[in-house]
N, C-alpha and C. Protein backbone atom coordinates (compact mmCIF):
# COMPACT_ATOMS: atom_id res chain seq x y z
N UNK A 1 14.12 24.60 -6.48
CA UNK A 1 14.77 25.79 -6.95
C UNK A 1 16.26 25.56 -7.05
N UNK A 2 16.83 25.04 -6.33
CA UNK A 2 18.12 24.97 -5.71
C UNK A 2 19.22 26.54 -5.95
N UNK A 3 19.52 27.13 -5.17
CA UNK A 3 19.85 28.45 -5.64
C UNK A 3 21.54 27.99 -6.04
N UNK A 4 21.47 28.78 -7.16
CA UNK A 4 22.67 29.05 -7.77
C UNK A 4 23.90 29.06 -7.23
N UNK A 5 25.17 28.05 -7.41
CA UNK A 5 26.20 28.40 -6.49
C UNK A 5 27.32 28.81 -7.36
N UNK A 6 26.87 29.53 -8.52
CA UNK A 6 27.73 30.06 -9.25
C UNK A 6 27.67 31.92 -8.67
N UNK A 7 28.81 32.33 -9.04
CA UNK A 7 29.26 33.64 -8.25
C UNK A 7 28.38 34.47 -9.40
N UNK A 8 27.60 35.08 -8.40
CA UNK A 8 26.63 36.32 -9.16
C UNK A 8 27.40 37.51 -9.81
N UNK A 9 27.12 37.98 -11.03
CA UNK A 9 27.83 38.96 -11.63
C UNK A 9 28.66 40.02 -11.43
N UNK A 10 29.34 40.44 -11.23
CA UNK A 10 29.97 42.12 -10.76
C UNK A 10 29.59 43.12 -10.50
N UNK A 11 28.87 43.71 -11.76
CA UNK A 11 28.36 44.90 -11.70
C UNK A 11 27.04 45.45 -10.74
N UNK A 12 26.87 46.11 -10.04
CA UNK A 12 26.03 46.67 -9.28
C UNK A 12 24.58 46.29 -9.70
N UNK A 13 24.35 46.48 -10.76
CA UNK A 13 23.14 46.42 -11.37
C UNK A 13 22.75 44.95 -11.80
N UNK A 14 24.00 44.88 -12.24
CA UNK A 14 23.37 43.04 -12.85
C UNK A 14 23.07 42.06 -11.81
N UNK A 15 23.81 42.63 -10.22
CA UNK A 15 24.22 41.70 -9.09
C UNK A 15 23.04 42.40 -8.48
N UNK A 16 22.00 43.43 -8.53
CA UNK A 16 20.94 43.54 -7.56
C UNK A 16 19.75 42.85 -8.60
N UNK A 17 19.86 42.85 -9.94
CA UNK A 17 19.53 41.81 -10.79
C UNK A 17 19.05 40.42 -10.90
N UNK A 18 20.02 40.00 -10.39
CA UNK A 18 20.14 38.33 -10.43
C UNK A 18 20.07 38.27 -8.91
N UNK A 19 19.80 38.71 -7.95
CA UNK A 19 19.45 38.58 -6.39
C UNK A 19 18.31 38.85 -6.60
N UNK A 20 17.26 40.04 -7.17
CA UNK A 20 15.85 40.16 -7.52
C UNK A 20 14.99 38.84 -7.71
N UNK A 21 16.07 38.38 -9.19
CA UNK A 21 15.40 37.15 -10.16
C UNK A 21 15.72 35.81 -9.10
N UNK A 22 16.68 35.51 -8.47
CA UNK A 22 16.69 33.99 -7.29
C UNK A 22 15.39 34.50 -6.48
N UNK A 23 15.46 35.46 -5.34
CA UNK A 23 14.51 35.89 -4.15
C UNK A 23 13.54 35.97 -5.16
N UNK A 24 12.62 36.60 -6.54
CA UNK A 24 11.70 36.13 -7.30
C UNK A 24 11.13 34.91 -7.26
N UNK A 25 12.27 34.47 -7.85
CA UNK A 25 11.80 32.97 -8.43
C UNK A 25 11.76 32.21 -7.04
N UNK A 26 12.17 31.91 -5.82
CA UNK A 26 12.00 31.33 -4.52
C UNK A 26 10.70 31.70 -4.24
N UNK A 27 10.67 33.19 -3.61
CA UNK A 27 8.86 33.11 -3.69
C UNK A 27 7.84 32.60 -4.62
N UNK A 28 8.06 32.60 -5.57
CA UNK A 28 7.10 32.05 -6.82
C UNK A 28 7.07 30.46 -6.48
N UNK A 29 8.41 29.78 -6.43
CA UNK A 29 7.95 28.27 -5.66
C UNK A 29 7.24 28.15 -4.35
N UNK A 30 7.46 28.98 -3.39
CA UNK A 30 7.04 28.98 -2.06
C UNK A 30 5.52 29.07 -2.07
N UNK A 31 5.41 29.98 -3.24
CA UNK A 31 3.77 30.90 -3.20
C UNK A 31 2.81 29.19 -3.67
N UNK A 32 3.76 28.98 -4.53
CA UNK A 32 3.17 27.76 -5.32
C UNK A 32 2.50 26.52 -4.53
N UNK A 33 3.69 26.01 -3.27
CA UNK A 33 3.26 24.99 -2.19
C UNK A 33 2.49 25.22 -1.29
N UNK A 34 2.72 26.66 -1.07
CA UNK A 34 1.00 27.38 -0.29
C UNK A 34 0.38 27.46 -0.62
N UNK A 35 0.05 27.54 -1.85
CA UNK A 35 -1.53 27.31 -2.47
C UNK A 35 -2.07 26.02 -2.25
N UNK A 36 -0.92 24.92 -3.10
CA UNK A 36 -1.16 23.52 -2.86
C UNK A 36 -1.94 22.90 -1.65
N UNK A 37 -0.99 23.50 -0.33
CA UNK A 37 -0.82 22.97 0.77
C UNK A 37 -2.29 23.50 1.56
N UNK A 38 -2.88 24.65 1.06
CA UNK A 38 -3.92 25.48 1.57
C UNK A 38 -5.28 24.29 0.95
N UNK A 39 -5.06 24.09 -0.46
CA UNK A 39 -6.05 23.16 -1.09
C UNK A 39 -6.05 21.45 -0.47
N UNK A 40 -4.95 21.43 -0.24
CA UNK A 40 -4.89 20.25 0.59
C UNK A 40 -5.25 19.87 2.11
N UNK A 41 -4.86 20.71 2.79
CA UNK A 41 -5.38 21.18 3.99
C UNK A 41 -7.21 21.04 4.05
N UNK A 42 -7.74 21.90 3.37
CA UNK A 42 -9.67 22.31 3.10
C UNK A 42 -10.07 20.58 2.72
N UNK A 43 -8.93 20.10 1.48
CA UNK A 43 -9.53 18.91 1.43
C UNK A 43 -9.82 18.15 2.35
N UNK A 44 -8.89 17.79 3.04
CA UNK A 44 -9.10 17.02 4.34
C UNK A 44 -9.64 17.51 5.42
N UNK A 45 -10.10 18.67 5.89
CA UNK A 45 -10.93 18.89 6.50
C UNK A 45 -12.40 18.25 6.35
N UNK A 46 -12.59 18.53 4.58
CA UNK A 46 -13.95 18.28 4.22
C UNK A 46 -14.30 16.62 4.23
N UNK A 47 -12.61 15.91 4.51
CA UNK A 47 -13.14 14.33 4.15
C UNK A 47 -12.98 14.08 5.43
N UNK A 48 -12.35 15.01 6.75
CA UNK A 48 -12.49 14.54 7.95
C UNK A 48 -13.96 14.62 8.14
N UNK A 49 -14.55 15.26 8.00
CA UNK A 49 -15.99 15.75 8.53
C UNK A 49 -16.91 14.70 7.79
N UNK A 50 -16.42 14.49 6.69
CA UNK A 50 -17.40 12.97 5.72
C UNK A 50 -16.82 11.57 6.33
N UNK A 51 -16.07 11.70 7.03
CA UNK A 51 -15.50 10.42 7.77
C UNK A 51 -14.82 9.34 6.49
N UNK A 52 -14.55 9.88 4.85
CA UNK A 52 -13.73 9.35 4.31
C UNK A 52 -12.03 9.10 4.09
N UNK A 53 -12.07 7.99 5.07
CA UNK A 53 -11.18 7.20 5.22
C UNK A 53 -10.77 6.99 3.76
N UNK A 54 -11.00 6.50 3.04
CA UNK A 54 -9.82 6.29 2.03
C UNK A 54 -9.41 7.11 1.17
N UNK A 55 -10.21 8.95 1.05
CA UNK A 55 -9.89 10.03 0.01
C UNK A 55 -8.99 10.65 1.76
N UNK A 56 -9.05 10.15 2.79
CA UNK A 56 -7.84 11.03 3.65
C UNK A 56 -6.30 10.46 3.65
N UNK A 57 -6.58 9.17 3.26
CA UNK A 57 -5.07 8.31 2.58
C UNK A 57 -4.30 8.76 1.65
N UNK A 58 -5.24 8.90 0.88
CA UNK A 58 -4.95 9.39 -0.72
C UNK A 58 -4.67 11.10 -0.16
N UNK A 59 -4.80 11.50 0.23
CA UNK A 59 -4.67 13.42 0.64
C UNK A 59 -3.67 13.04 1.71
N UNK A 60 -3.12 12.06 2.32
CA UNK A 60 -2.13 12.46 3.35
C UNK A 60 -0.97 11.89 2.23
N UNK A 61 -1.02 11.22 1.31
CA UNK A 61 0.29 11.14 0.17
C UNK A 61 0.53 12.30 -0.38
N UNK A 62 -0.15 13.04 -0.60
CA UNK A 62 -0.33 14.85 -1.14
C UNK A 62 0.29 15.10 -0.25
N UNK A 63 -0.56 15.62 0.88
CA UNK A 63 0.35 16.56 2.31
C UNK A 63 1.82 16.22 2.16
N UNK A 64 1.96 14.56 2.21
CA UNK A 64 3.48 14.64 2.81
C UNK A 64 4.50 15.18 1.56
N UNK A 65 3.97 14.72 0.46
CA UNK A 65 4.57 15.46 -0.47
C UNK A 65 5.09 16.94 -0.37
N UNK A 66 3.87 17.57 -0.50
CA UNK A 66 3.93 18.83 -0.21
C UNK A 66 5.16 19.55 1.13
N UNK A 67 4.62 18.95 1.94
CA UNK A 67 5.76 18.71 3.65
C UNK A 67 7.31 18.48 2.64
N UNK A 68 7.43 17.57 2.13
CA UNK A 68 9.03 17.48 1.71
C UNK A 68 9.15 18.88 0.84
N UNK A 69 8.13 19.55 0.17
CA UNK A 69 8.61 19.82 -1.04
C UNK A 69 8.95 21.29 -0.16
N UNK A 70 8.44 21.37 0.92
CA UNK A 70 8.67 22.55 1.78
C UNK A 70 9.98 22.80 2.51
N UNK A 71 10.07 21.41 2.71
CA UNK A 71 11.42 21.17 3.50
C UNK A 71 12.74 21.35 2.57
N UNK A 72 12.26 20.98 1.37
CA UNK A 72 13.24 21.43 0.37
C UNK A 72 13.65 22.78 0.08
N UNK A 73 12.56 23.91 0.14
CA UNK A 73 12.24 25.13 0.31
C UNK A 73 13.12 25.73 1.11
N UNK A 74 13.09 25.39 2.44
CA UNK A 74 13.64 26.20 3.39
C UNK A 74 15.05 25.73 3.69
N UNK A 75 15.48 24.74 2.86
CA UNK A 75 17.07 24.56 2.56
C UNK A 75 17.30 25.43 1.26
N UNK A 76 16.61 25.67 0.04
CA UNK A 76 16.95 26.34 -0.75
C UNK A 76 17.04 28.14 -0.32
N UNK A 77 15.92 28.43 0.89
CA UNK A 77 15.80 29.46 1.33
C UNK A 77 17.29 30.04 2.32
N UNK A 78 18.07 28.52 3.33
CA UNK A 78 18.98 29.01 3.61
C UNK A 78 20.26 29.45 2.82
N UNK A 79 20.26 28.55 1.90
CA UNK A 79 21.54 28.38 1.00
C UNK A 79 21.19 30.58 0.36
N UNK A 80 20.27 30.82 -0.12
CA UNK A 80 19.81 31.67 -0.95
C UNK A 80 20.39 33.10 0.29
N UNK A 81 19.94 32.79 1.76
CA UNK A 81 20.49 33.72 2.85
C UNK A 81 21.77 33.62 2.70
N UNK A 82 22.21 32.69 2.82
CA UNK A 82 23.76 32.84 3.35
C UNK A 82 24.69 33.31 1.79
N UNK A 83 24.33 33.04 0.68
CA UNK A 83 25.01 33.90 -0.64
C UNK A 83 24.82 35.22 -0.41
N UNK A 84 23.88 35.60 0.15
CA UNK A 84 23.40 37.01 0.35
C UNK A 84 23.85 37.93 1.09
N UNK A 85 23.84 36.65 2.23
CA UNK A 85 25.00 37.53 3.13
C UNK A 85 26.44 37.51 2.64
N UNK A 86 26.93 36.62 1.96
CA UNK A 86 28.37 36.45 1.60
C UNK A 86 28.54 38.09 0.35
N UNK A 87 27.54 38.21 0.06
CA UNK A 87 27.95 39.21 -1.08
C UNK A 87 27.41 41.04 -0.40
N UNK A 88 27.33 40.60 0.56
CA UNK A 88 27.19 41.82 1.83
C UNK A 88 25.41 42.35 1.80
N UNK A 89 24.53 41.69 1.92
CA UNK A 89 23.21 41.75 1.40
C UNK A 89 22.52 41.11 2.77
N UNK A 90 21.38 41.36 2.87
CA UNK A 90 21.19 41.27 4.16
C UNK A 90 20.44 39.69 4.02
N UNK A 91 21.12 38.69 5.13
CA UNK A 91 21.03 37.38 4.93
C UNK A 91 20.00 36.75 5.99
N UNK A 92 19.38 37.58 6.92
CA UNK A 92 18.36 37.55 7.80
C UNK A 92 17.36 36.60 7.87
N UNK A 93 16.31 37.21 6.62
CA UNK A 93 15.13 36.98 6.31
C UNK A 93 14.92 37.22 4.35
N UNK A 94 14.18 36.77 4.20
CA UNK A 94 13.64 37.14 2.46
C UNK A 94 12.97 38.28 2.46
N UNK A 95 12.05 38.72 3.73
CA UNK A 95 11.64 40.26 3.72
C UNK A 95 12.95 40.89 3.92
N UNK A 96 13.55 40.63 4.51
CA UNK A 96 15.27 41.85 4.15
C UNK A 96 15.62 41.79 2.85
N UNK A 97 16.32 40.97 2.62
CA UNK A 97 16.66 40.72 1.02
C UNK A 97 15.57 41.34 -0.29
N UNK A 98 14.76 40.88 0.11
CA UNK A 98 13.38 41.36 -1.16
C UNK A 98 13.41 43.07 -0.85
N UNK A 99 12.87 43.63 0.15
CA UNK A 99 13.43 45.10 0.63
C UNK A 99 14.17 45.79 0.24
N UNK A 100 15.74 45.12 0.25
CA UNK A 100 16.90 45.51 -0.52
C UNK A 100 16.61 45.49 -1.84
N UNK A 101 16.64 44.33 -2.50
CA UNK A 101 16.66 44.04 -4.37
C UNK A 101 15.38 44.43 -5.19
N UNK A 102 14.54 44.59 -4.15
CA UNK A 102 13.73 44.87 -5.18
C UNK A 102 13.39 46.71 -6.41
N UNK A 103 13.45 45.81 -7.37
CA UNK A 103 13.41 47.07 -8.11
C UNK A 103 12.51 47.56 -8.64
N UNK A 104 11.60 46.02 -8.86
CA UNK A 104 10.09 46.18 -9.69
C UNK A 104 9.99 45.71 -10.76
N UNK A 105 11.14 45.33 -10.88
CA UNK A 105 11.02 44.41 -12.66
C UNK A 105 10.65 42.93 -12.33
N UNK A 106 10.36 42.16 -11.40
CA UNK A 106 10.04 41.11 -10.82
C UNK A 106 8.49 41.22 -10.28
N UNK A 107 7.47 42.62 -10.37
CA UNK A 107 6.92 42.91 -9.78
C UNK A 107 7.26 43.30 -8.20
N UNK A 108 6.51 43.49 -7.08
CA UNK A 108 6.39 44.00 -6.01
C UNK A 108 7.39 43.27 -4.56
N UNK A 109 8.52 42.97 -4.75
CA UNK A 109 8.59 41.11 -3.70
C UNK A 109 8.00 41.58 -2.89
N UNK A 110 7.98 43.06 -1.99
CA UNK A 110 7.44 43.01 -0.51
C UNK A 110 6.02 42.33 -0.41
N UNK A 111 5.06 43.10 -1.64
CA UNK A 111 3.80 42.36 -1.47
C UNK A 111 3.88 41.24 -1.42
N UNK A 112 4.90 40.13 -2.50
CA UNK A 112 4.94 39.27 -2.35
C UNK A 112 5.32 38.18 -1.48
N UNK A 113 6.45 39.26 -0.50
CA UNK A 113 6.77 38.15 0.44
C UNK A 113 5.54 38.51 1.93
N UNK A 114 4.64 39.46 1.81
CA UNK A 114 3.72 39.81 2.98
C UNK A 114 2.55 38.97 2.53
N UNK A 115 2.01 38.84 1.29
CA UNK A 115 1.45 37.64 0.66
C UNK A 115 1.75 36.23 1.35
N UNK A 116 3.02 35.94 1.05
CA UNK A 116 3.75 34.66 1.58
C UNK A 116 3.20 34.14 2.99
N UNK A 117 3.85 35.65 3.70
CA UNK A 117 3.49 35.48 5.30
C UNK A 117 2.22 35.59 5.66
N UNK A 118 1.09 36.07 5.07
CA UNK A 118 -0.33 35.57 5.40
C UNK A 118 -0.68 34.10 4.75
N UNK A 119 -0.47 33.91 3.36
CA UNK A 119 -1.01 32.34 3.25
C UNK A 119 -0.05 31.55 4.49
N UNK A 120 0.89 31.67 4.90
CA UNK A 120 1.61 30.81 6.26
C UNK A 120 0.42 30.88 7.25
N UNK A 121 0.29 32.17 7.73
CA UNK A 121 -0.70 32.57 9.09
C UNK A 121 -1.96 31.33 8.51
N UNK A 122 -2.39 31.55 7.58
CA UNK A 122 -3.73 30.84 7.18
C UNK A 122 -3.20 29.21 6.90
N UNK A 123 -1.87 28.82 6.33
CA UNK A 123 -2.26 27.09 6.76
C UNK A 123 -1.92 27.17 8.04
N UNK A 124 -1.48 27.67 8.58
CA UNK A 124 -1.68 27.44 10.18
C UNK A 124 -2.80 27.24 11.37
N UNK A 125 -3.58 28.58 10.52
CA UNK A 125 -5.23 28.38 11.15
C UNK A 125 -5.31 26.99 10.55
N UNK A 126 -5.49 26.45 9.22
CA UNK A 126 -6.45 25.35 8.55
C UNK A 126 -5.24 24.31 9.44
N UNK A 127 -4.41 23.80 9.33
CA UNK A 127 -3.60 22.85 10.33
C UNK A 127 -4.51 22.74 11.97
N UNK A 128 -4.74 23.94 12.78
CA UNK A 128 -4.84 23.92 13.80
C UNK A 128 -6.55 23.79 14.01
N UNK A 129 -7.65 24.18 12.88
CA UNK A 129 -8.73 23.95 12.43
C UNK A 129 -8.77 21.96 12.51
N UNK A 130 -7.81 21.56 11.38
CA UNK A 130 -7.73 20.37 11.49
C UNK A 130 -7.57 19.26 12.61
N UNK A 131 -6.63 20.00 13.09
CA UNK A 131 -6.29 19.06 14.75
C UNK A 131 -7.23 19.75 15.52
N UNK A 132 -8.26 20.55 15.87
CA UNK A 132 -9.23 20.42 16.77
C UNK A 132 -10.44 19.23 16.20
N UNK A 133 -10.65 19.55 14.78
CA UNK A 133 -11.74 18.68 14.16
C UNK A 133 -11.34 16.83 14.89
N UNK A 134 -10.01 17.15 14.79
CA UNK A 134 -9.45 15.64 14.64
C UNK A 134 -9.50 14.99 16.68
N UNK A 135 -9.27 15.95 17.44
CA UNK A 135 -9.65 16.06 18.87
C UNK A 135 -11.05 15.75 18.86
N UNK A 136 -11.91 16.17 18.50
CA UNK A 136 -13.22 16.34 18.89
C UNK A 136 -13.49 15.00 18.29
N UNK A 137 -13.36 14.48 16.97
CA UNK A 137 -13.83 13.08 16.29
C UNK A 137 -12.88 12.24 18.04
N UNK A 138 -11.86 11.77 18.43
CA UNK A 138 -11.13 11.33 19.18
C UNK A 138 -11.96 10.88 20.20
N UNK A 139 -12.49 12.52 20.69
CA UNK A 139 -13.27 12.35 22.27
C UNK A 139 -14.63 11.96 22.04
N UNK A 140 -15.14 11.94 20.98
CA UNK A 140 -16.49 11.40 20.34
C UNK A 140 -16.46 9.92 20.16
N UNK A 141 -15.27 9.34 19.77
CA UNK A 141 -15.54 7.60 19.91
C UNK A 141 -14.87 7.36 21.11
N UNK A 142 -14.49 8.39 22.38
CA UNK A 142 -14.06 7.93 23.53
C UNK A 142 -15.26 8.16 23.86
N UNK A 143 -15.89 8.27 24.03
CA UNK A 143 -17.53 8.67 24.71
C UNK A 143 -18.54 7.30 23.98
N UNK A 144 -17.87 6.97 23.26
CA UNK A 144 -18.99 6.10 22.30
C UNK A 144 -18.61 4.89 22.69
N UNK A 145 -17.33 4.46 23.14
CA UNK A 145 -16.76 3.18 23.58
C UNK A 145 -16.70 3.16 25.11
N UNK A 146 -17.18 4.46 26.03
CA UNK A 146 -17.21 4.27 27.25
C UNK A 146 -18.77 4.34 27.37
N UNK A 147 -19.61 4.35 26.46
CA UNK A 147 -21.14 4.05 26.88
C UNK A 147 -21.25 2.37 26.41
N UNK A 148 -20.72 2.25 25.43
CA UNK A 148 -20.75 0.49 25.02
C UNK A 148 -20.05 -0.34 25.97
N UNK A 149 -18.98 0.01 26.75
CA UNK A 149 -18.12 -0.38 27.89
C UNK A 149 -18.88 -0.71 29.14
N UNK A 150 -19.51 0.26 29.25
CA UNK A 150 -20.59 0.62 30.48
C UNK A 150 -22.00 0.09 30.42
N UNK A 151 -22.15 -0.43 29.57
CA UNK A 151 -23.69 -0.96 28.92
C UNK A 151 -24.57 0.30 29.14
N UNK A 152 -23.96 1.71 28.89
CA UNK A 152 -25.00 2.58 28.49
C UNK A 152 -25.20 3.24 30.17
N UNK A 153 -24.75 2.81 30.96
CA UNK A 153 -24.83 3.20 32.67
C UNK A 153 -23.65 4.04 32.87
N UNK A 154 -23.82 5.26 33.07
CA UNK A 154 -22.64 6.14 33.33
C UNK A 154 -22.06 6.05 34.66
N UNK A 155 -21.23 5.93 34.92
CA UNK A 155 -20.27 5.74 36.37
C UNK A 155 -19.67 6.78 36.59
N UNK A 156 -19.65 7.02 37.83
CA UNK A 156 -18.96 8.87 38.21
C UNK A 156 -17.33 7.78 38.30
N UNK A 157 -16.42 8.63 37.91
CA UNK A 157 -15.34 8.48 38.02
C UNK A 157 -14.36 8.27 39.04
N UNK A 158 -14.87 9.04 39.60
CA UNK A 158 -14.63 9.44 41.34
C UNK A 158 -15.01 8.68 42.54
N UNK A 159 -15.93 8.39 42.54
CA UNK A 159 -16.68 7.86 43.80
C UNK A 159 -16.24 6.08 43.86
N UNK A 160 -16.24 6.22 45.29
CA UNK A 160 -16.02 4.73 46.05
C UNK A 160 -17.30 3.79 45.33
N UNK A 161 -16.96 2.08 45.54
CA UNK A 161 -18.43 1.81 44.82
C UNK A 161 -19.53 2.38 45.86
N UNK A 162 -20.77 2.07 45.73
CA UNK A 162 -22.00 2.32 46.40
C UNK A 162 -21.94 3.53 46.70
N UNK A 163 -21.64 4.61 46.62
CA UNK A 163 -21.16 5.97 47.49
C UNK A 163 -21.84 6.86 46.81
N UNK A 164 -22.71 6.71 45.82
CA UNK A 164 -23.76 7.49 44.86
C UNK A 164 -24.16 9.08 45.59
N UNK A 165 -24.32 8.40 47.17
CA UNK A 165 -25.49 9.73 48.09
C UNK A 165 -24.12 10.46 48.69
N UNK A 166 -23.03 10.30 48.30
CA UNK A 166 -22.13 11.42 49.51
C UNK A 166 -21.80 12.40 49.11
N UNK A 167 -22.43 13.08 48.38
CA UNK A 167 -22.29 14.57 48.23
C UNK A 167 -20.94 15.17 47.11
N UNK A 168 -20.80 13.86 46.33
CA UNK A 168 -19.93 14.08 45.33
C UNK A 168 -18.43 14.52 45.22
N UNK A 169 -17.75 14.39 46.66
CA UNK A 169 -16.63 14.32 46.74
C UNK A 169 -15.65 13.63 45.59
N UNK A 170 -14.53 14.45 45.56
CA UNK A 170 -13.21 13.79 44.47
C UNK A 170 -12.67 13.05 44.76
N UNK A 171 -12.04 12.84 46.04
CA UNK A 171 -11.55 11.85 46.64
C UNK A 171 -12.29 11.51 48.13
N UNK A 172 -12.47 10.28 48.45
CA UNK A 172 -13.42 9.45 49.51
C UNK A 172 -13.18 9.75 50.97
N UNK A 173 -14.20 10.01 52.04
CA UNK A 173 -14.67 10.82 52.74
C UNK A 173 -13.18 10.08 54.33
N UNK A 174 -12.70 9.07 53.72
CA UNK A 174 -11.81 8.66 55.04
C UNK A 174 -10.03 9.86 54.64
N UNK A 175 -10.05 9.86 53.52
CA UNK A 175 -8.70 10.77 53.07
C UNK A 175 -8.02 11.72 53.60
């Protein structure tokens, strides 16, 4: 997006105007990488669970993409606060700003920025969806390499050698 660092117009109208059309057009990119990032996210869930290794390579060049193109976002998002505040507009948040400017000729921003803030809530679930999937695969070949380790004979963790019959103490009965 990179927001404009040319001085927004004068007049009342043209200047709640052209603050509408930047905070517009920012959500419209933002909305854009959350979609992306939501489709990208499901993908890799679905190739974690198929155990394809080389379509999760190819989808983590996506993600990180996406990751920069976000990071780019929320520098265009500060630069876009702090004009806002410089021109006495509330420099907070984009739900302040959108609140203020909006007039409706951009359509709705509030919906749009409450839109915004649920697809966030939801890659967050699918992120945190992902890193449990990705825990559970983890502790599944730790279990699979401590039965091949063990030749398939489970060993209590705890216990002294030979100490099988003592009643399953955590730490050994002289302590």
């Amino acid at each position: 997006m990179t927001v404009s660092t040319l001085t927004p117009p004068n007049s009342e109208m043209q200047d709640t105007m052209y603050w509408e059309n930047q905070t517009a057009d920012f959500l419209r990119q933002l909305s854009d990488v959350q979609r992306s990032l939501m489709q990208v996210l499901s993908d890799k869930r679905a190739q974690m669970v198929a155990s394809d290794v080389q379509a999760m390579e190819t989808t983590q060049v996506r993600e990180q993409e996406l990751v920069d193109r976000l990071t780019l976002l929320r520098e265009d998002r500060q630069e876009l606060l702090r004009q806002a505040a410089e021109q006495g507009l509330p420099g907070d948040s984009i739900r302040s700003l959108a609140s203020v400017v909006n007039s409706g000729k951009q359509g709705d921003l509030n919906i749009v920025v409450k839109d915004a803030t649920n697809k966030m809530r939801h890659i967050q679930n699918e992120t945190l969806t992902n890193f449990v999937l990705a825990q559970q695969t983890v502790l599944h070949l730790s279990q699979i390499l401590q039965i091949i380790a063990s030749g398939g004979k489970i060993e209590p963790t705890y216990e002294k050698e030979n100490s099988a019959n003592q009643g399953g103490t955590l730490v050994d009965q002289q302590a």
